[in-house]
PDB file of N, CA and C in Angstrom:
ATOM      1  N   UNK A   1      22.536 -23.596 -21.970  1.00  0.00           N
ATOM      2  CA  UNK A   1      23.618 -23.515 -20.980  1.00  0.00           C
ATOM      3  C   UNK A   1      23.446 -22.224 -20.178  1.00  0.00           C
ATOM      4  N   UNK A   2      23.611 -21.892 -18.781  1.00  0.00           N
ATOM      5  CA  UNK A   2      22.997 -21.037 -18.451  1.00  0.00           C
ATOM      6  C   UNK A   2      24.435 -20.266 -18.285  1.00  0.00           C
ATOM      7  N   UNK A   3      24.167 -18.961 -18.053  1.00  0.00           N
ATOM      8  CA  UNK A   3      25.012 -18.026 -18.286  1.00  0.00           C
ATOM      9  C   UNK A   3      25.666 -17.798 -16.447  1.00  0.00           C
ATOM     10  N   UNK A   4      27.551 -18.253 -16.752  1.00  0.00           N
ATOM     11  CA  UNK A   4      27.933 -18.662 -15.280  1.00  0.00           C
ATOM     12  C   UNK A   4      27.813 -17.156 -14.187  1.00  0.00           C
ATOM     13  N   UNK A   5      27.221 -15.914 -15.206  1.00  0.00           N
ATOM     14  CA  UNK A   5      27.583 -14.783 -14.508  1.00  0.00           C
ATOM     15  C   UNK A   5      26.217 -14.492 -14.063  1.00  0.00           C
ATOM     16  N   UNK A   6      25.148 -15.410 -14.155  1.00  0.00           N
ATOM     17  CA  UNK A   6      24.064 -14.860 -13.694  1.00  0.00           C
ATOM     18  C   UNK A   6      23.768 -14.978 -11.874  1.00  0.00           C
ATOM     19  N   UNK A   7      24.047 -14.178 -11.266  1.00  0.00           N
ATOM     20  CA  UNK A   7      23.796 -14.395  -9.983  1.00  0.00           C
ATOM     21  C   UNK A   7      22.045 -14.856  -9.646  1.00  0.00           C
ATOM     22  N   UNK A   8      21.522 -14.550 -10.581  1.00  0.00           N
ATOM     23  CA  UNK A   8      19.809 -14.479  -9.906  1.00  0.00           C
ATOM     24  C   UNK A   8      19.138 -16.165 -10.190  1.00  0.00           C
ATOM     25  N   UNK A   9      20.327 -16.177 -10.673  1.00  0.00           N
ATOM     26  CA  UNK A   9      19.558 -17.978 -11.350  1.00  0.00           C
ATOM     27  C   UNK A   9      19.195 -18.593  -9.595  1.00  0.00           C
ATOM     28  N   UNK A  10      20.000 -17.620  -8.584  1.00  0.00           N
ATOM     29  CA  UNK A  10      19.863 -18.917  -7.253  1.00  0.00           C
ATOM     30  C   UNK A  10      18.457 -18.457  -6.612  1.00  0.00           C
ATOM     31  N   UNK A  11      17.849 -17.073  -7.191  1.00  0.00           N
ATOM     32  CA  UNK A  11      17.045 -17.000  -6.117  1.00  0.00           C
ATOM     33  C   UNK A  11      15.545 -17.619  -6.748  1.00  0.00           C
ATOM     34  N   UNK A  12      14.775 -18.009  -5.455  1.00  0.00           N
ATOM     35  CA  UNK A  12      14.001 -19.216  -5.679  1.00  0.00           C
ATOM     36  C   UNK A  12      12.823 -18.545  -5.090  1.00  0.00           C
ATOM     37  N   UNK A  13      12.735 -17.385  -4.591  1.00  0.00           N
ATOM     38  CA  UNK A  13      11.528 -16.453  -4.102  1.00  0.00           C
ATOM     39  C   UNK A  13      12.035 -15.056  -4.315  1.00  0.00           C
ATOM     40  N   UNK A  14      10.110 -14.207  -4.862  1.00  0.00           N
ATOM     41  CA  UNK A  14      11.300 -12.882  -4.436  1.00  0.00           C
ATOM     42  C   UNK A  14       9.666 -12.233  -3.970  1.00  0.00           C
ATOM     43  N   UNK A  15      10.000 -12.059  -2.590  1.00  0.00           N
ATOM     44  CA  UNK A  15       8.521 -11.776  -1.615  1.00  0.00           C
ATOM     45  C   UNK A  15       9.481 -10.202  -0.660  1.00  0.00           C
ATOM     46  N   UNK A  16       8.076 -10.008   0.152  1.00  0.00           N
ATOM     47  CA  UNK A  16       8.728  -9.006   1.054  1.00  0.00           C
ATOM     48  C   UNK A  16       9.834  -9.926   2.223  1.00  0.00           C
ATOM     49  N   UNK A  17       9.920 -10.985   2.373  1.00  0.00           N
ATOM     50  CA  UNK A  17      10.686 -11.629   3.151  1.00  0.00           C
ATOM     51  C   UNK A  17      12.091 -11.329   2.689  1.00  0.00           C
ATOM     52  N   UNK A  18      12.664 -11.239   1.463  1.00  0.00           N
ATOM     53  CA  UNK A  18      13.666 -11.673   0.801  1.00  0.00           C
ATOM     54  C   UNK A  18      13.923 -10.292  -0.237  1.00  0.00           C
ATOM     55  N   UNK A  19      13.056  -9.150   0.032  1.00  0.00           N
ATOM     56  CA  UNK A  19      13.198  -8.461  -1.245  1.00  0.00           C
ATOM     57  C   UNK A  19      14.354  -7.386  -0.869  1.00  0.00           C
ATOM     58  N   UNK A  20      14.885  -6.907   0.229  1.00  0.00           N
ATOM     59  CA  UNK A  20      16.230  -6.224   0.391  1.00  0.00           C
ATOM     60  C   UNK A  20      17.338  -6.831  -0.253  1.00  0.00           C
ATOM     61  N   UNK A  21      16.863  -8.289   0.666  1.00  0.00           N
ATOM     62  CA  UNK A  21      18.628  -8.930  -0.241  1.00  0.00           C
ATOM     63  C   UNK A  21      18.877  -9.030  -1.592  1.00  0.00           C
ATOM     64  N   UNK A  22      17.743  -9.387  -1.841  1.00  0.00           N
ATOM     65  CA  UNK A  22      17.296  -9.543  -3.964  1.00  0.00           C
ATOM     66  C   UNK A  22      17.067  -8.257  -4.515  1.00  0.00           C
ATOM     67  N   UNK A  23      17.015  -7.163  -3.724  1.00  0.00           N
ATOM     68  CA  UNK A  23      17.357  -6.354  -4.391  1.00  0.00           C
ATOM     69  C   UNK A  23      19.361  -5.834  -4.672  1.00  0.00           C
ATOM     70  N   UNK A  24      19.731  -5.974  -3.213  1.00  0.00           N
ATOM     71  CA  UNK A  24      21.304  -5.507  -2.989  1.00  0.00           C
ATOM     72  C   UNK A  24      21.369  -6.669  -4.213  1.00  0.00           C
ATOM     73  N   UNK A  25      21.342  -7.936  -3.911  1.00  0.00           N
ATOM     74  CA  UNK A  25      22.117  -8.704  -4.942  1.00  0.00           C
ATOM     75  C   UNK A  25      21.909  -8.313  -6.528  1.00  0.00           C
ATOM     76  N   UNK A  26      20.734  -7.961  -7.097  1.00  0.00           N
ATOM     77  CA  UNK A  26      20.587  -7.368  -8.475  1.00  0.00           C
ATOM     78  C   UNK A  26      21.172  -6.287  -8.793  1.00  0.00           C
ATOM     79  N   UNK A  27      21.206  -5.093  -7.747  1.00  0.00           N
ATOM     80  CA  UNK A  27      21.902  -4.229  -7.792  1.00  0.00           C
ATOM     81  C   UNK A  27      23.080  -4.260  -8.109  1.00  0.00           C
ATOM     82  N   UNK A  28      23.704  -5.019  -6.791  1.00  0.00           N
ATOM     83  CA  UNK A  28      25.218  -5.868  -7.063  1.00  0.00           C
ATOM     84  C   UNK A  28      25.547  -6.208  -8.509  1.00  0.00           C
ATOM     85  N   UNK A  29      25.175  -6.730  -9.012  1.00  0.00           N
ATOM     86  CA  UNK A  29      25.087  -7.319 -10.305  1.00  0.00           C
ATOM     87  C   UNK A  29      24.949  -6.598 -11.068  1.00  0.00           C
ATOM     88  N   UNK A  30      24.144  -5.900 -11.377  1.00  0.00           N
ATOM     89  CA  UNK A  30      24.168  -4.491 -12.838  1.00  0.00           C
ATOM     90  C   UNK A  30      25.297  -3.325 -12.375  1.00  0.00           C
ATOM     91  N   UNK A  31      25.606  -3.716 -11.365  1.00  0.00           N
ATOM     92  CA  UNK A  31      26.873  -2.740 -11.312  1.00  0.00           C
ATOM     93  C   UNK A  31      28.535  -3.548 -11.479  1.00  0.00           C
ATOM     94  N   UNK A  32      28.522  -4.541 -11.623  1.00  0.00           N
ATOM     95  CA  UNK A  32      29.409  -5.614 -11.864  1.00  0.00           C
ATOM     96  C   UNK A  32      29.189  -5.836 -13.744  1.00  0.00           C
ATOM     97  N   UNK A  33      28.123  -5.190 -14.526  1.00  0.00           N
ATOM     98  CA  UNK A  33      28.129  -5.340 -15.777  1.00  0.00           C
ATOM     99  C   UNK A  33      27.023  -6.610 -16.215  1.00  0.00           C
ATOM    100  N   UNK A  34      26.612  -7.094 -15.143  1.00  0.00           N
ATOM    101  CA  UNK A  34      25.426  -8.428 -15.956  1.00  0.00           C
ATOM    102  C   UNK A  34      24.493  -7.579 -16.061  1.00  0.00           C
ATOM    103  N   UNK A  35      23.345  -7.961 -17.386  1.00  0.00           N
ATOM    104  CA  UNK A  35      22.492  -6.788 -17.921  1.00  0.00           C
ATOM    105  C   UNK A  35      21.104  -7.943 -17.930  1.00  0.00           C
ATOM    106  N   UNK A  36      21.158  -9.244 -17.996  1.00  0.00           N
ATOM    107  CA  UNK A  36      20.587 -10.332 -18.092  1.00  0.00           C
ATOM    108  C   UNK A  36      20.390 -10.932 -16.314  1.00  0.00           C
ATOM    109  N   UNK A  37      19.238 -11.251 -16.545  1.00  0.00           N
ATOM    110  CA  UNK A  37      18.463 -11.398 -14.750  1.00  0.00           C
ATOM    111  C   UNK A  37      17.441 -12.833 -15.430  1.00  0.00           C
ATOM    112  N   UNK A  38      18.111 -14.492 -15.272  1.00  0.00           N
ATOM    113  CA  UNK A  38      17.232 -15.048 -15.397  1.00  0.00           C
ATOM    114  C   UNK A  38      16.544 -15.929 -14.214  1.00  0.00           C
ATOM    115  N   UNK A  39      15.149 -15.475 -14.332  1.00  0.00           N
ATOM    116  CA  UNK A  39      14.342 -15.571 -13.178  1.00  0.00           C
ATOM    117  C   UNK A  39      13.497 -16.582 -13.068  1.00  0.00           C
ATOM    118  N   UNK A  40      14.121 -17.801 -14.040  1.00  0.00           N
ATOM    119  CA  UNK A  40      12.905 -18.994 -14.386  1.00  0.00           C
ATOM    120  C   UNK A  40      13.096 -19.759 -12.701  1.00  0.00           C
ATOM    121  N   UNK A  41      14.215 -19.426 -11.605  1.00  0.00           N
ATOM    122  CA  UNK A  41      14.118 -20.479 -10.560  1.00  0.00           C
ATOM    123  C   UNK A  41      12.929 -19.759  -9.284  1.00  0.00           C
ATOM    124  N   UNK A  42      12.479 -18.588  -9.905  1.00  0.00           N
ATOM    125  CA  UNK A  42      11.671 -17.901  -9.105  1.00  0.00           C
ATOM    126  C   UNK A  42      10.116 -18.540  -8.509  1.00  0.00           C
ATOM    127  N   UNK A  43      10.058 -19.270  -7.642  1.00  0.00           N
ATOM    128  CA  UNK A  43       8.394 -19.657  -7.820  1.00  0.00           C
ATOM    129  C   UNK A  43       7.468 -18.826  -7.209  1.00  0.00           C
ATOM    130  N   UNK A  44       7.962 -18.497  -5.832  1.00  0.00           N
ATOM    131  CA  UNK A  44       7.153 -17.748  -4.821  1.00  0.00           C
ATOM    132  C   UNK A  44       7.287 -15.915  -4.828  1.00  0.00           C
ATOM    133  N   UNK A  45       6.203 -15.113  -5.343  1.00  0.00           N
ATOM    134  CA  UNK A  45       6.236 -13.926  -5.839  1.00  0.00           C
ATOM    135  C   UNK A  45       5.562 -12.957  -4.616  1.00  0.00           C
ATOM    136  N   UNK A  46       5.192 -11.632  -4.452  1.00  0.00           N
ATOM    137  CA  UNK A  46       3.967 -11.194  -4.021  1.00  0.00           C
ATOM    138  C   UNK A  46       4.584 -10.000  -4.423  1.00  0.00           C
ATOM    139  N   UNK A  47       3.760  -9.013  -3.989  1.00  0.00           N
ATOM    140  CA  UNK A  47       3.741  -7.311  -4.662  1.00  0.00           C
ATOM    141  C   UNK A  47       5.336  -6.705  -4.155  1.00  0.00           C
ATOM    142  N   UNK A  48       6.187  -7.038  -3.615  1.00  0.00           N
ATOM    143  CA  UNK A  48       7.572  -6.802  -3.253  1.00  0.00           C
ATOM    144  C   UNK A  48       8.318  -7.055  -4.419  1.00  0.00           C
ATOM    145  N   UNK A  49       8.059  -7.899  -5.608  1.00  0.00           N
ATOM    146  CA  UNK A  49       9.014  -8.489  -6.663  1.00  0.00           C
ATOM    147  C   UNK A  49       8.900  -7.488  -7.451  1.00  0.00           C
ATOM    148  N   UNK A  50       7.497  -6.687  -7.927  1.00  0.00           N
ATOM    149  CA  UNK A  50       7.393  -5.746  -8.808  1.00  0.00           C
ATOM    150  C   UNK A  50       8.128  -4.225  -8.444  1.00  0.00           C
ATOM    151  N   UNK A  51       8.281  -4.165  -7.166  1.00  0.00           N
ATOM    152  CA  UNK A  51       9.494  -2.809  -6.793  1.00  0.00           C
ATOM    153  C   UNK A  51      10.617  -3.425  -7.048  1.00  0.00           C
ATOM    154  N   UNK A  52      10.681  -4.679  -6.493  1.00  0.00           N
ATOM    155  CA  UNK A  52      12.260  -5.012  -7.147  1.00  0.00           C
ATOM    156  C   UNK A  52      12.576  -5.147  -8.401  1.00  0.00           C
ATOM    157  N   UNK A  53      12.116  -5.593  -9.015  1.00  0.00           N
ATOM    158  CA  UNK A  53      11.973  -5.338 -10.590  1.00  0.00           C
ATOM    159  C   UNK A  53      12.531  -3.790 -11.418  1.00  0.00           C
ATOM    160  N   UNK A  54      11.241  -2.837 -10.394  1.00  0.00           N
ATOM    161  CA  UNK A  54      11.448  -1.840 -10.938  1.00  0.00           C
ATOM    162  C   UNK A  54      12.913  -1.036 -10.542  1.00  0.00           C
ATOM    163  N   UNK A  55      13.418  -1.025  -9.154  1.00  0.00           N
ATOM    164  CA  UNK A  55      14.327  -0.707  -9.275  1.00  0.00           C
ATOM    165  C   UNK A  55      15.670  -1.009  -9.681  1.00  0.00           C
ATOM    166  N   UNK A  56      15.380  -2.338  -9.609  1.00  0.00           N
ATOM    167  CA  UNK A  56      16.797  -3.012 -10.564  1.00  0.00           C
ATOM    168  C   UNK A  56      16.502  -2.092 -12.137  1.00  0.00           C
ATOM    169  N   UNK A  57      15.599  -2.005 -12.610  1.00  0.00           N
ATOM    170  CA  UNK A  57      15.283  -1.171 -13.743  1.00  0.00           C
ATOM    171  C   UNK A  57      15.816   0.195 -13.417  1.00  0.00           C
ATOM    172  N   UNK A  58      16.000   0.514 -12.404  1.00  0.00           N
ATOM    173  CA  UNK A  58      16.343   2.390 -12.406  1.00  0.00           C
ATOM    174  C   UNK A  58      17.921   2.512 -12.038  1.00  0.00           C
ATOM    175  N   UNK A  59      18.191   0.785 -11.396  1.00  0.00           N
ATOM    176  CA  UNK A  59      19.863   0.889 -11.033  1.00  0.00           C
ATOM    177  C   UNK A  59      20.314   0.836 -12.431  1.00  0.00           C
ATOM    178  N   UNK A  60      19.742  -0.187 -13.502  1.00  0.00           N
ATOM    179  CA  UNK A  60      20.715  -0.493 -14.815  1.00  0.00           C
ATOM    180  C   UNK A  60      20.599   0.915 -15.696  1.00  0.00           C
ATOM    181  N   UNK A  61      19.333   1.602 -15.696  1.00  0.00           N
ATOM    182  CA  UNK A  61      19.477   3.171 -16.225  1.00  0.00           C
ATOM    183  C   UNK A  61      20.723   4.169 -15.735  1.00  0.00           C
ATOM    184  N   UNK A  62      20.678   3.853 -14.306  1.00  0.00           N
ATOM    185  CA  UNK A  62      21.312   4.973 -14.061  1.00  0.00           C
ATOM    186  C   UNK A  62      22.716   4.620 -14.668  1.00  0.00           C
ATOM    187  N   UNK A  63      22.928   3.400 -14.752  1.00  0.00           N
ATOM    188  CA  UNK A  63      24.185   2.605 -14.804  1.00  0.00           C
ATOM    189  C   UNK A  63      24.606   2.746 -16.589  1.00  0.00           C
ATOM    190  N   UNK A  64      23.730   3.367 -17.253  1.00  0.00           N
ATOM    191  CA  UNK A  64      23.275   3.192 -18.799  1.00  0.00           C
ATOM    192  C   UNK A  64      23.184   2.165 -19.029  1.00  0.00           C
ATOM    193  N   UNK A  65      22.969   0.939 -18.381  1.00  0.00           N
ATOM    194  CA  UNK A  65      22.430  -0.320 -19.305  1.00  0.00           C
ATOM    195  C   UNK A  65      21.164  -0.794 -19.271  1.00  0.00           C
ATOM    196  N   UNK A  66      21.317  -1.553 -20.667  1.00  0.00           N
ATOM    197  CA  UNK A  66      19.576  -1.917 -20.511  1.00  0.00           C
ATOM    198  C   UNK A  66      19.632  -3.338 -19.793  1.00  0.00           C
ATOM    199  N   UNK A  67      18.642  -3.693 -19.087  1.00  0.00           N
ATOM    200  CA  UNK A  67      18.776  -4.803 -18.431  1.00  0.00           C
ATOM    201  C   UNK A  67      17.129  -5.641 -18.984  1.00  0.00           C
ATOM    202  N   UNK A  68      17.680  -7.063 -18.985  1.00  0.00           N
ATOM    203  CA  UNK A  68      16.874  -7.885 -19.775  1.00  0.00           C
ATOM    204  C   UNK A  68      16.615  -8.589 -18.737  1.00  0.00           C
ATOM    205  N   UNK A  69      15.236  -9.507 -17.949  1.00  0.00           N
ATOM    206  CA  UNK A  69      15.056  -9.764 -17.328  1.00  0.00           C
ATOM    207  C   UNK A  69      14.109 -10.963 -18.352  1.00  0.00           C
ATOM    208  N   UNK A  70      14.550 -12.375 -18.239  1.00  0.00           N
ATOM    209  CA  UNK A  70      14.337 -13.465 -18.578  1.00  0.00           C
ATOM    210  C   UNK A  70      13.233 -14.785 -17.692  1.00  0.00           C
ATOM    211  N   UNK A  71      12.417 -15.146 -18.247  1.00  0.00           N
ATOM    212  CA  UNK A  71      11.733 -16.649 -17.424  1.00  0.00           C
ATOM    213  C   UNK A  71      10.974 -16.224 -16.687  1.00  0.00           C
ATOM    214  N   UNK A  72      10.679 -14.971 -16.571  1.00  0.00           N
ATOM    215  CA  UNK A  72       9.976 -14.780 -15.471  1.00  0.00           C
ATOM    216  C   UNK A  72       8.390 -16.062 -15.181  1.00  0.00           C
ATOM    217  N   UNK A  73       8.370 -16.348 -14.288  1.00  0.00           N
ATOM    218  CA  UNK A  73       7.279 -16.587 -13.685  1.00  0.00           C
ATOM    219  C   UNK A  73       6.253 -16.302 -14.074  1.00  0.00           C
ATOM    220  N   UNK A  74       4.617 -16.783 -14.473  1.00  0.00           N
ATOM    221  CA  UNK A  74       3.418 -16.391 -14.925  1.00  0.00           C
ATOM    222  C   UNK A  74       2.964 -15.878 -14.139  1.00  0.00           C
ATOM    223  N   UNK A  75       2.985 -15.772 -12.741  1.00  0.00           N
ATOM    224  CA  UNK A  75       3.047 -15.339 -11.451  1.00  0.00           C
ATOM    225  C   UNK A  75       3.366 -14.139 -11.168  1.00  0.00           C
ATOM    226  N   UNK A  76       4.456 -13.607 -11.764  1.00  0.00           N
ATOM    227  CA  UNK A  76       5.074 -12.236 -11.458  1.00  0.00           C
ATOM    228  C   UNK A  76       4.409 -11.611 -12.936  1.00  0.00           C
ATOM    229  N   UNK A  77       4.618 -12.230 -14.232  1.00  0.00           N
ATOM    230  CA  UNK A  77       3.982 -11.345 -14.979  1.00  0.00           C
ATOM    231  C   UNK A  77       2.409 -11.100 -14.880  1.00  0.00           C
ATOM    232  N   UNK A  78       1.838 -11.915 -14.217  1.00  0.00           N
ATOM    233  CA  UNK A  78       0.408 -11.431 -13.473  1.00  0.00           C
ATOM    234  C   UNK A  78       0.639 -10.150 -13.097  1.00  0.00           C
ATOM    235  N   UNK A  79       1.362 -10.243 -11.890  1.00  0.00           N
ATOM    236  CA  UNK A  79       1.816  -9.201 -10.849  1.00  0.00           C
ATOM    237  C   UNK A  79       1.638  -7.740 -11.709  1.00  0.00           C
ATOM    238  N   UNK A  80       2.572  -7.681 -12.603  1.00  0.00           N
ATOM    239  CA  UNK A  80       3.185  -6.766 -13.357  1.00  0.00           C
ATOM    240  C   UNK A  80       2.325  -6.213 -14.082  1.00  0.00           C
ATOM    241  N   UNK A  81       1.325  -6.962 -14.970  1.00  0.00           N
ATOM    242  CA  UNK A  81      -0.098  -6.436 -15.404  1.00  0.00           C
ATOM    243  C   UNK A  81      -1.173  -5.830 -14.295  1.00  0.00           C
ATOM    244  N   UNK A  82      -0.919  -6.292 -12.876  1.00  0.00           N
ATOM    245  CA  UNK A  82      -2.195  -5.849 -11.804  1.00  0.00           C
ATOM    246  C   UNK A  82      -1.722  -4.457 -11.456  1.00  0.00           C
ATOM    247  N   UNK A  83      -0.488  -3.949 -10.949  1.00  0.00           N
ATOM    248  CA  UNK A  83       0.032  -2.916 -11.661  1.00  0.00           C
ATOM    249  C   UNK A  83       0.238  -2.135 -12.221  1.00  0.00           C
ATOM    250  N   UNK A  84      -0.477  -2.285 -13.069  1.00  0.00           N
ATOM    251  CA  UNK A  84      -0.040  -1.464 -14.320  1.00  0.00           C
ATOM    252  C   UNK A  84       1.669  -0.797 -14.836  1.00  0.00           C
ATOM    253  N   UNK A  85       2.281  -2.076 -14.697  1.00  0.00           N
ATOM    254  CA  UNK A  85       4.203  -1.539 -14.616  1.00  0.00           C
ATOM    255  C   UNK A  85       4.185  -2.563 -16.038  1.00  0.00           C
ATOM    256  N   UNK A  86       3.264  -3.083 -16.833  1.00  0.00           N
ATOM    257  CA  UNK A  86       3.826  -4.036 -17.923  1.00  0.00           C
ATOM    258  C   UNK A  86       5.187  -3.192 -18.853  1.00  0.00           C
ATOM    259  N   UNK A  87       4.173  -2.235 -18.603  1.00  0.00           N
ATOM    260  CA  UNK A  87       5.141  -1.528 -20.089  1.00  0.00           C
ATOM    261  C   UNK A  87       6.604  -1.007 -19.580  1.00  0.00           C
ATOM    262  N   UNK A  88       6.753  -1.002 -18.047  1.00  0.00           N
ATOM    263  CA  UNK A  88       7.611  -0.740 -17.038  1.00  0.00           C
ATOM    264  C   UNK A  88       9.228  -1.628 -17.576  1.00  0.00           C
ATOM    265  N   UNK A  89       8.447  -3.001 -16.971  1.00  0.00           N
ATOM    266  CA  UNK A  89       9.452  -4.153 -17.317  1.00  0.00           C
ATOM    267  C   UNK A  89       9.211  -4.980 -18.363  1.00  0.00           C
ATOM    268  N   UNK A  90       8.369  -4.759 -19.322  1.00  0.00           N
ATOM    269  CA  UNK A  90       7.763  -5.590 -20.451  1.00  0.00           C
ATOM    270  C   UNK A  90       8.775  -5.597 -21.727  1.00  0.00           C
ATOM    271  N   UNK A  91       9.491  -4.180 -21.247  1.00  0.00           N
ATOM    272  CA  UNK A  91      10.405  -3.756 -22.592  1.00  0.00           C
ATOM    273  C   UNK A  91      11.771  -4.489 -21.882  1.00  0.00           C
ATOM    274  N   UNK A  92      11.989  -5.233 -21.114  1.00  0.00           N
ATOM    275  CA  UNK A  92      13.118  -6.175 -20.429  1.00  0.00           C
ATOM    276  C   UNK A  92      12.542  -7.295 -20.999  1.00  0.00           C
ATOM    277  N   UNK A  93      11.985  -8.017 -21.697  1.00  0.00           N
ATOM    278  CA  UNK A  93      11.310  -8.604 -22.090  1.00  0.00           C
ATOM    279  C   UNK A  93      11.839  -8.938 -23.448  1.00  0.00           C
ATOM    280  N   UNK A  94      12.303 -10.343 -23.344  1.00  0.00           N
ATOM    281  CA  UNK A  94      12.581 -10.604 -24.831  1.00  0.00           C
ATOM    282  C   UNK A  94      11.381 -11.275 -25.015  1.00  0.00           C
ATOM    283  N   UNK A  95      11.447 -11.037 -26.829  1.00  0.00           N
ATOM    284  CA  UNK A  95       9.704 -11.028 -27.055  1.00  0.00           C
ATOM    285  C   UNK A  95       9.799 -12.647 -27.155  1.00  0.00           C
ATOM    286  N   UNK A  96      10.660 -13.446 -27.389  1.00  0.00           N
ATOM    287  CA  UNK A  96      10.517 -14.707 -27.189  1.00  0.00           C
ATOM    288  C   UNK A  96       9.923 -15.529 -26.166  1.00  0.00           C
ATOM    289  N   UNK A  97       9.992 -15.228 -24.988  1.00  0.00           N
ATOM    290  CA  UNK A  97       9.711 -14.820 -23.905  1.00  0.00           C
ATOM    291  C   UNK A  97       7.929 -14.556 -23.162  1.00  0.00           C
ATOM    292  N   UNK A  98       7.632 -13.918 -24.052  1.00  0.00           N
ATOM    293  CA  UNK A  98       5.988 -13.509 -24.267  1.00  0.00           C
ATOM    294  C   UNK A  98       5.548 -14.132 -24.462  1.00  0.00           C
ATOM    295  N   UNK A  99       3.714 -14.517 -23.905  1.00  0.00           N
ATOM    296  CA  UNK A  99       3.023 -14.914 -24.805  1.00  0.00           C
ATOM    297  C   UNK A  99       2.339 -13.951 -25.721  1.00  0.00           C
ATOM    298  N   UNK A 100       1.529 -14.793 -26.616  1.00  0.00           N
ATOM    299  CA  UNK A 100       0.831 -13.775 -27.612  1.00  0.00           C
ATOM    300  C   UNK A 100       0.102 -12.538 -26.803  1.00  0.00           C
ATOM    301  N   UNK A 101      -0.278 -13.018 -25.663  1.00  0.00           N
ATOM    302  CA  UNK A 101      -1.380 -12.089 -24.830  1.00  0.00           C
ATOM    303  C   UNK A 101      -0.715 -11.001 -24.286  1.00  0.00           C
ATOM    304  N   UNK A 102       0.923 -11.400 -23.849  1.00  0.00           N
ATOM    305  CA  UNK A 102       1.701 -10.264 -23.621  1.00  0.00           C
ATOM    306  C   UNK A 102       2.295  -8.996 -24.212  1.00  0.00           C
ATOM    307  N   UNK A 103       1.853  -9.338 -25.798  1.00  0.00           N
ATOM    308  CA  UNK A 103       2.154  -8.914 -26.364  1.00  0.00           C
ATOM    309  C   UNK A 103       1.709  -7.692 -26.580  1.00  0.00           C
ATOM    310  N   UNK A 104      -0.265  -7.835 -26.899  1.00  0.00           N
ATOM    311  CA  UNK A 104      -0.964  -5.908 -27.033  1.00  0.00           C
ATOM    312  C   UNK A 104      -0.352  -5.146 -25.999  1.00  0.00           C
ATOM    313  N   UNK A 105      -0.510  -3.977 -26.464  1.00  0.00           N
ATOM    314  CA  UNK A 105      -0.536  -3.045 -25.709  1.00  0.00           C
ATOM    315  C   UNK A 105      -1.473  -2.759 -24.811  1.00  0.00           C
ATOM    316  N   UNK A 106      -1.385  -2.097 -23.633  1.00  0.00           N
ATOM    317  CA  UNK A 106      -2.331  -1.788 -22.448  1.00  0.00           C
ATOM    318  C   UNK A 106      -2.707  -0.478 -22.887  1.00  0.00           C
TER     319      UNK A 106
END
């Protein structure tokens, strides 16, 4: 059952086209108290998702929460390994979530 407070369930890309608003809206959201970002409706990615990522990561710090970022896309966790940010957003990462490969360390 998906969780009715998740705002991110709607977004369906997160590119440089779209990455201001997806960011205000995540932002929006960890400051409203959701700590959970599920991103399984995400298909279309490029190197804009991994800043958004990261700073939704520096809004929920500053905010003291930890924020869990769910479903992601094989696509974006590509991204995130080319990068080198795994260990960035990896720990948003429920290990359920992972594959085995996601798992070593870099």
């Amino acid at each position: 059952m998906p969780d009715p407070l998740d705002t991110l369930q709607s977004l369906t890309s997160l590119t440089v086209l779209n990455a201001k608003a997806a960011l205000e809206q995540g932002v929006d959201a960890i400051k409203s108290g959701q700590t959970v970002f599920d991103l399984r409706n995400v298909s279309q990615v490029d190197s804009a998702a991994v800043s958004v990522m990261l700073a939704w990561q520096r809004a929920a710090d500053a905010a003291g929460l930890k924020l869990e970022l769910k479903n992601l896309p094989p696509k974006l966790k590509s991204l995130t390994r080319l990068y080198g940010v795994c260990d960035l957003v990896s720990s948003t990462l429920k290990a359920t979530d992972a594959s085995p490969a996601d798992l070593h360390h870099h």
